[in-house]
PDB file of N, CA and C in Angstrom:
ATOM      1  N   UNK A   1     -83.118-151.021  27.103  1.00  0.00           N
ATOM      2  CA  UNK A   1     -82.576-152.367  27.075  1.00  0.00           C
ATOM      3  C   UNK A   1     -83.703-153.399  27.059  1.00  0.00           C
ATOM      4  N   UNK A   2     -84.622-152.941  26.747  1.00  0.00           N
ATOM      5  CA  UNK A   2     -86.063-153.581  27.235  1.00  0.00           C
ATOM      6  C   UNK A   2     -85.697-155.057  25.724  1.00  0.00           C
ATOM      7  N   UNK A   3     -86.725-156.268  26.215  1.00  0.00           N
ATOM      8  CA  UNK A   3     -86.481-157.636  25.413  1.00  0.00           C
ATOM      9  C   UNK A   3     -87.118-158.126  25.866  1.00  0.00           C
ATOM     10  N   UNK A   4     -86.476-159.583  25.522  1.00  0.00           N
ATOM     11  CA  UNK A   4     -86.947-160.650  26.931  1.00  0.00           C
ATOM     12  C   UNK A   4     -85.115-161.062  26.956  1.00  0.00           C
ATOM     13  N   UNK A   5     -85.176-160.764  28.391  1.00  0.00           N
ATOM     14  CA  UNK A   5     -84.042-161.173  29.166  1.00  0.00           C
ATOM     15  C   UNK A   5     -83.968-162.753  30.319  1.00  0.00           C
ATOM     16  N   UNK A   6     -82.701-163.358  30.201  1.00  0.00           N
ATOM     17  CA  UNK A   6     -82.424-164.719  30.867  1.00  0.00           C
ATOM     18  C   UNK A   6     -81.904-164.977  32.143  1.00  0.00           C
ATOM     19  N   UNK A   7     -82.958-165.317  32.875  1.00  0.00           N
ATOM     20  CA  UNK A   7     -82.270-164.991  34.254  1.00  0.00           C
ATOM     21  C   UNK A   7     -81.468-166.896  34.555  1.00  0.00           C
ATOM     22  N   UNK A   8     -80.591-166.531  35.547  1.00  0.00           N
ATOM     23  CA  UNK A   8     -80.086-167.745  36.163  1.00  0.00           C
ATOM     24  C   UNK A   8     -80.247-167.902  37.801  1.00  0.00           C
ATOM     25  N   UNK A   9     -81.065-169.463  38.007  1.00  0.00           N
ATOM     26  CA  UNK A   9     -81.374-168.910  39.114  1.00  0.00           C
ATOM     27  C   UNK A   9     -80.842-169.994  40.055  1.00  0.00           C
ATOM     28  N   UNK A  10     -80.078-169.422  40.803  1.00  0.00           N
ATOM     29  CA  UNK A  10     -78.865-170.067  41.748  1.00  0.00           C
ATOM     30  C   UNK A  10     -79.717-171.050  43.003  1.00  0.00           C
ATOM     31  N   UNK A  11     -79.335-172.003  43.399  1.00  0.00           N
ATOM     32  CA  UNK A  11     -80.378-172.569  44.301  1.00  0.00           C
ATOM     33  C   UNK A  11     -79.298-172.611  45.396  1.00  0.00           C
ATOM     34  N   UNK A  12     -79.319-172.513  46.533  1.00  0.00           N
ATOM     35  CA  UNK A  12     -79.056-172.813  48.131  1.00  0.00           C
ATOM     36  C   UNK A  12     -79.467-172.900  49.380  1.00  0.00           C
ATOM     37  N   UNK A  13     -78.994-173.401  50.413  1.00  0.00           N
ATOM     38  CA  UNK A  13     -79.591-173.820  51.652  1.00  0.00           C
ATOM     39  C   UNK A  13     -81.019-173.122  51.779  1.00  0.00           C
ATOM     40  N   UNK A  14     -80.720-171.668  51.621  1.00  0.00           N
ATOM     41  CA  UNK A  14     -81.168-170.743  52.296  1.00  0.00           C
ATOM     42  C   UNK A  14     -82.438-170.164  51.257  1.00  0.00           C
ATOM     43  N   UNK A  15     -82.723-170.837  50.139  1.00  0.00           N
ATOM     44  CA  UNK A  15     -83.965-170.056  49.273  1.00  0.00           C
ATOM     45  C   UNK A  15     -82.898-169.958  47.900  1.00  0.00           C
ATOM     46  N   UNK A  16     -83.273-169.345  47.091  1.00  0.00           N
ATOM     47  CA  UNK A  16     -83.266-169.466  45.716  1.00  0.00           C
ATOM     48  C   UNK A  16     -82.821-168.058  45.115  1.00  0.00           C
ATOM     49  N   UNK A  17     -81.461-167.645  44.435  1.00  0.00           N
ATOM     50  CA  UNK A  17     -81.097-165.896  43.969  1.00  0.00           C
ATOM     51  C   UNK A  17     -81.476-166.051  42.432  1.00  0.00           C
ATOM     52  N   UNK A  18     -82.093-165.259  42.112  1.00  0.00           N
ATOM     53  CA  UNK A  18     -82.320-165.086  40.447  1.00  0.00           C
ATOM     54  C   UNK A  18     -81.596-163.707  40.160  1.00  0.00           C
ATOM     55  N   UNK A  19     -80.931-164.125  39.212  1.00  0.00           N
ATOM     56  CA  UNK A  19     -80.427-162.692  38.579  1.00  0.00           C
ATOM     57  C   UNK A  19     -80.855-162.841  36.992  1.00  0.00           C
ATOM     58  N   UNK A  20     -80.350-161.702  36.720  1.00  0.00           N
ATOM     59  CA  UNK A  20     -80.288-161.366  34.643  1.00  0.00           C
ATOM     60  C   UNK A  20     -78.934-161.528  34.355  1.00  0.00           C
ATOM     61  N   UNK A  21     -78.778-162.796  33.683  1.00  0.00           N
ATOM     62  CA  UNK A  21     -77.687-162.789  32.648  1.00  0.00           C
ATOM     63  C   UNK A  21     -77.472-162.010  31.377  1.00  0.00           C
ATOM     64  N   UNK A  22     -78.283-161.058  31.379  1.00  0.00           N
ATOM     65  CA  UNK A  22     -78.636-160.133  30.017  1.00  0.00           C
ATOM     66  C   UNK A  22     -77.378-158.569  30.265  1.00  0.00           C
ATOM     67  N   UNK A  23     -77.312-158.307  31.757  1.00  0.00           N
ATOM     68  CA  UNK A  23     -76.714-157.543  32.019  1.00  0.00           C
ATOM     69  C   UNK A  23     -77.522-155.894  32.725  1.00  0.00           C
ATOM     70  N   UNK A  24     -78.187-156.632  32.748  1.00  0.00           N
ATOM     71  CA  UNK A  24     -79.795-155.261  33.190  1.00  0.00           C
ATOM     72  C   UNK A  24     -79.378-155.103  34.799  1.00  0.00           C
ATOM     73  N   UNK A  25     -79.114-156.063  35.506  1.00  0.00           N
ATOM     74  CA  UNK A  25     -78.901-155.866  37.081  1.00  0.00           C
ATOM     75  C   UNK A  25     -80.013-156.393  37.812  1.00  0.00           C
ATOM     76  N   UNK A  26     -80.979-157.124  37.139  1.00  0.00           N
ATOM     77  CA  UNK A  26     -81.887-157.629  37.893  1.00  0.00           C
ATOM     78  C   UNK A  26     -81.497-158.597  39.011  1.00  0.00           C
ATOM     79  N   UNK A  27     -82.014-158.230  40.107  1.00  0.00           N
ATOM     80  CA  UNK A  27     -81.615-159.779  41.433  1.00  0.00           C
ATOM     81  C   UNK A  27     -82.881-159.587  42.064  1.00  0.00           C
ATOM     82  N   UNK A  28     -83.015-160.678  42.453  1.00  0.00           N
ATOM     83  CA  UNK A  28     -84.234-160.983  43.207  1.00  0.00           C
ATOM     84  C   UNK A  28     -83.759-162.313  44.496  1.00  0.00           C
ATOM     85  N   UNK A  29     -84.600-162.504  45.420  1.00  0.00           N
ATOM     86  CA  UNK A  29     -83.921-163.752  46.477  1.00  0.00           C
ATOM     87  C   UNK A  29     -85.716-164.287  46.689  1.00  0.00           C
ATOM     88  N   UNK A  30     -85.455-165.441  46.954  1.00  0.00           N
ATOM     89  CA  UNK A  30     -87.195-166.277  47.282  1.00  0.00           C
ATOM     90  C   UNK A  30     -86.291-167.450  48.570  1.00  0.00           C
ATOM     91  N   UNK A  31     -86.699-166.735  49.506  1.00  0.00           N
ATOM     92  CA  UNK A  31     -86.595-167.252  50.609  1.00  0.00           C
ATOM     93  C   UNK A  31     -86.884-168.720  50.836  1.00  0.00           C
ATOM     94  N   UNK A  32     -86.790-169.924  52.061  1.00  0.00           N
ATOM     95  CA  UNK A  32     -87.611-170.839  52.039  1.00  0.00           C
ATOM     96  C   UNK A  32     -88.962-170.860  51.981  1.00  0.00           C
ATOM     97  N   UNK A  33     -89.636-169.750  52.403  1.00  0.00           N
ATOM     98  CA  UNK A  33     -90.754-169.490  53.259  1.00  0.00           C
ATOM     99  C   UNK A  33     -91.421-169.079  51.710  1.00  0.00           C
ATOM    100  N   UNK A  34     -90.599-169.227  50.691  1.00  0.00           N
ATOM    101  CA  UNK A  34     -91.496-168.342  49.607  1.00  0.00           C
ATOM    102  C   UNK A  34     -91.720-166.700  49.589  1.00  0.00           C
ATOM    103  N   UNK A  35     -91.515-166.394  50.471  1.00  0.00           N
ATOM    104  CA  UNK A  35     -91.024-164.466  50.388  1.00  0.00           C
ATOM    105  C   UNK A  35     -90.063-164.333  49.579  1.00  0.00           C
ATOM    106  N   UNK A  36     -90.405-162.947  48.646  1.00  0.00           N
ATOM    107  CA  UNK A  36     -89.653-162.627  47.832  1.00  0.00           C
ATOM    108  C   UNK A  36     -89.143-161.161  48.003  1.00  0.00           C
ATOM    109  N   UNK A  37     -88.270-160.986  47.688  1.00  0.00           N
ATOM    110  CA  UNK A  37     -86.918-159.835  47.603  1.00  0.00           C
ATOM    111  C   UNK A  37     -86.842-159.383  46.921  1.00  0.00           C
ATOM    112  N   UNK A  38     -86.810-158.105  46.394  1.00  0.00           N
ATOM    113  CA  UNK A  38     -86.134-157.473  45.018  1.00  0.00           C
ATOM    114  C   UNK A  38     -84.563-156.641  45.628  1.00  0.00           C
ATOM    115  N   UNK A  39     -83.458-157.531  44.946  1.00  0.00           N
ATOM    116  CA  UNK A  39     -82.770-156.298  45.167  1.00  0.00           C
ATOM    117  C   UNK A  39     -82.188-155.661  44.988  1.00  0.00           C
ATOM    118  N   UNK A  40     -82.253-155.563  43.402  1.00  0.00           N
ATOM    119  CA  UNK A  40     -82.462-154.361  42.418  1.00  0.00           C
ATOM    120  C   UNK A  40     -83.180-154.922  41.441  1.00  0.00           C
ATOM    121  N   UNK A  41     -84.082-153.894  40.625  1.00  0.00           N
ATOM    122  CA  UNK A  41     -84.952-153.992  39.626  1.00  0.00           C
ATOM    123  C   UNK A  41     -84.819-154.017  38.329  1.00  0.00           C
ATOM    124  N   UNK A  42     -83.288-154.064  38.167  1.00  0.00           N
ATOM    125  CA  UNK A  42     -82.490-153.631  36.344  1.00  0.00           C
ATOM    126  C   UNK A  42     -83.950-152.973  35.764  1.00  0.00           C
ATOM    127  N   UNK A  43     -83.930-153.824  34.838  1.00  0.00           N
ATOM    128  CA  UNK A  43     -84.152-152.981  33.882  1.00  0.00           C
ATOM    129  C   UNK A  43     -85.731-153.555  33.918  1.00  0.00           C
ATOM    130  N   UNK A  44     -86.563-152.654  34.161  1.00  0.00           N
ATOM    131  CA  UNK A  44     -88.351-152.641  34.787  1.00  0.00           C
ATOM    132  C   UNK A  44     -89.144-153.374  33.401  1.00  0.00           C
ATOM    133  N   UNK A  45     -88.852-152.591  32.050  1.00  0.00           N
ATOM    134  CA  UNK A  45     -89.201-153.022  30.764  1.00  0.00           C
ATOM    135  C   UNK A  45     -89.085-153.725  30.376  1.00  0.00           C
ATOM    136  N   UNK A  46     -87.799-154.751  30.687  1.00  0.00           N
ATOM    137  CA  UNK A  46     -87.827-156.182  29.959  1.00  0.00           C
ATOM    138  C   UNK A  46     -88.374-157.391  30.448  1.00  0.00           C
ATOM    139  N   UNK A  47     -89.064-158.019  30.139  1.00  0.00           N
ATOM    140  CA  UNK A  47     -89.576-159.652  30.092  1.00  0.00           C
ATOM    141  C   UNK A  47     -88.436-160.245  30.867  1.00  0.00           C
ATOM    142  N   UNK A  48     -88.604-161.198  31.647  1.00  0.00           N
ATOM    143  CA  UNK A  48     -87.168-162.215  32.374  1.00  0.00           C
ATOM    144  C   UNK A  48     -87.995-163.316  32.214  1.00  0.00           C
ATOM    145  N   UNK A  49     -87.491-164.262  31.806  1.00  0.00           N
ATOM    146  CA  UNK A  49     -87.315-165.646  32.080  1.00  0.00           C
ATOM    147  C   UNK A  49     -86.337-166.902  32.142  1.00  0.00           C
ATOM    148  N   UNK A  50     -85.929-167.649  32.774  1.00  0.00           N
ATOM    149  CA  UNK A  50     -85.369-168.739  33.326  1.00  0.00           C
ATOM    150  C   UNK A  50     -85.751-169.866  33.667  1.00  0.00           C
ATOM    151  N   UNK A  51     -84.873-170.903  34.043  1.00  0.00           N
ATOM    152  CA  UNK A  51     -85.632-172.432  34.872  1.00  0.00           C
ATOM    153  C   UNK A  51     -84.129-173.118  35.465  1.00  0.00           C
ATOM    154  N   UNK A  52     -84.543-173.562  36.007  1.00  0.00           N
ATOM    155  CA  UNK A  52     -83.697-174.547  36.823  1.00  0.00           C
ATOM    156  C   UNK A  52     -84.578-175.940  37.661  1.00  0.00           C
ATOM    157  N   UNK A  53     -84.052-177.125  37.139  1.00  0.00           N
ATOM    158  CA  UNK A  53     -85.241-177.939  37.627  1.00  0.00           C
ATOM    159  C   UNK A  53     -86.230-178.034  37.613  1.00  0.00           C
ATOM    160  N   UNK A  54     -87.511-177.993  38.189  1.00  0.00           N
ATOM    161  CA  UNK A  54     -88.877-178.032  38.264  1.00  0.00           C
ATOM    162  C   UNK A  54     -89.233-176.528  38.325  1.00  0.00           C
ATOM    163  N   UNK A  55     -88.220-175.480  38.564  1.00  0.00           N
ATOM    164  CA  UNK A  55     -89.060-174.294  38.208  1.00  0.00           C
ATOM    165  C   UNK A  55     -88.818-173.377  37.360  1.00  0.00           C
ATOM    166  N   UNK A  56     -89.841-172.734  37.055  1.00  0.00           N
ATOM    167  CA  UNK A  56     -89.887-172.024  35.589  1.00  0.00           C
ATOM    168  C   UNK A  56     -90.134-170.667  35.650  1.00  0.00           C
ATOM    169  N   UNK A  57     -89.908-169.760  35.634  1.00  0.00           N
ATOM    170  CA  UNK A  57     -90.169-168.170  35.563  1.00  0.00           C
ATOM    171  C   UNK A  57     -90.222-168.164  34.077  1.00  0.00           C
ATOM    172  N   UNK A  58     -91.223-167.428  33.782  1.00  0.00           N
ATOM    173  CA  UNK A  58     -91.368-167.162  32.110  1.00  0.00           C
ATOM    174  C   UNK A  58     -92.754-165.557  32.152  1.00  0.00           C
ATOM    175  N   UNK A  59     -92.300-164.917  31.103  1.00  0.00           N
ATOM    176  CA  UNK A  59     -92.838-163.732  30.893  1.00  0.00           C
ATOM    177  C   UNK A  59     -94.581-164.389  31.043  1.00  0.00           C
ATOM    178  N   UNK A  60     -95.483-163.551  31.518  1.00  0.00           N
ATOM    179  CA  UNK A  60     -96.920-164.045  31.654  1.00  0.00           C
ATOM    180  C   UNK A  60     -97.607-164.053  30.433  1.00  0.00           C
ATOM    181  N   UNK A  61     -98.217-164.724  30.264  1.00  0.00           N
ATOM    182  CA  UNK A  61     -99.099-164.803  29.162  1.00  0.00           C
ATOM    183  C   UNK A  61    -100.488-164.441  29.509  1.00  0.00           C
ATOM    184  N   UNK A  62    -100.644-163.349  28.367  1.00  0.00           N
ATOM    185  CA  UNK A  62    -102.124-162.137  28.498  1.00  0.00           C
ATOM    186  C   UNK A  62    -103.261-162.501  27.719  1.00  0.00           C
ATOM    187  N   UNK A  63    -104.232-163.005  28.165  1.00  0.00           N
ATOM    188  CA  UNK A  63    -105.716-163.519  27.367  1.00  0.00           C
ATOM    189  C   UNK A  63    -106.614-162.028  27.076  1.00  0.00           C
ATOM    190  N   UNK A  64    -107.046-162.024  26.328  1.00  0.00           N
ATOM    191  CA  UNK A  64    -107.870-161.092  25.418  1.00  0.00           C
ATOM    192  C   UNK A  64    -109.477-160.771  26.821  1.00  0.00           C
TER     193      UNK A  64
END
């Protein structure tokens, strides 16, 4: 299922849930504190990126 996949990332009181709208099962949670969660890994091979507001998750970009 590997791509680049679109995550949506939910904001509340309590820290921030990103999932994959692609259907892979990716979730992740980013606490207030900035700790991060995996909690499940869908699909390991594909690229995720998303934004909501001022933040941006996007696949990394690799210099030579």
């Amino acid at each position: 299922m590997a791509g680049v996949h679109e995550l949506r990332i939910i904001p509340n009181p309590d820290g921030l849930l990103i999932e994959c709208v692609d259907g892979c099962g990716r979730r992740l949670v980013v606490d207030r504190t900035g700790a991060l969660t995996v909690i499940d890994h869908g699909d390991r091979f594909a690229l995720h990126r998303g934004s909501t507001g001022d933040i941006e998750l996007a696949e990394p970009t690799v210099r030579p």
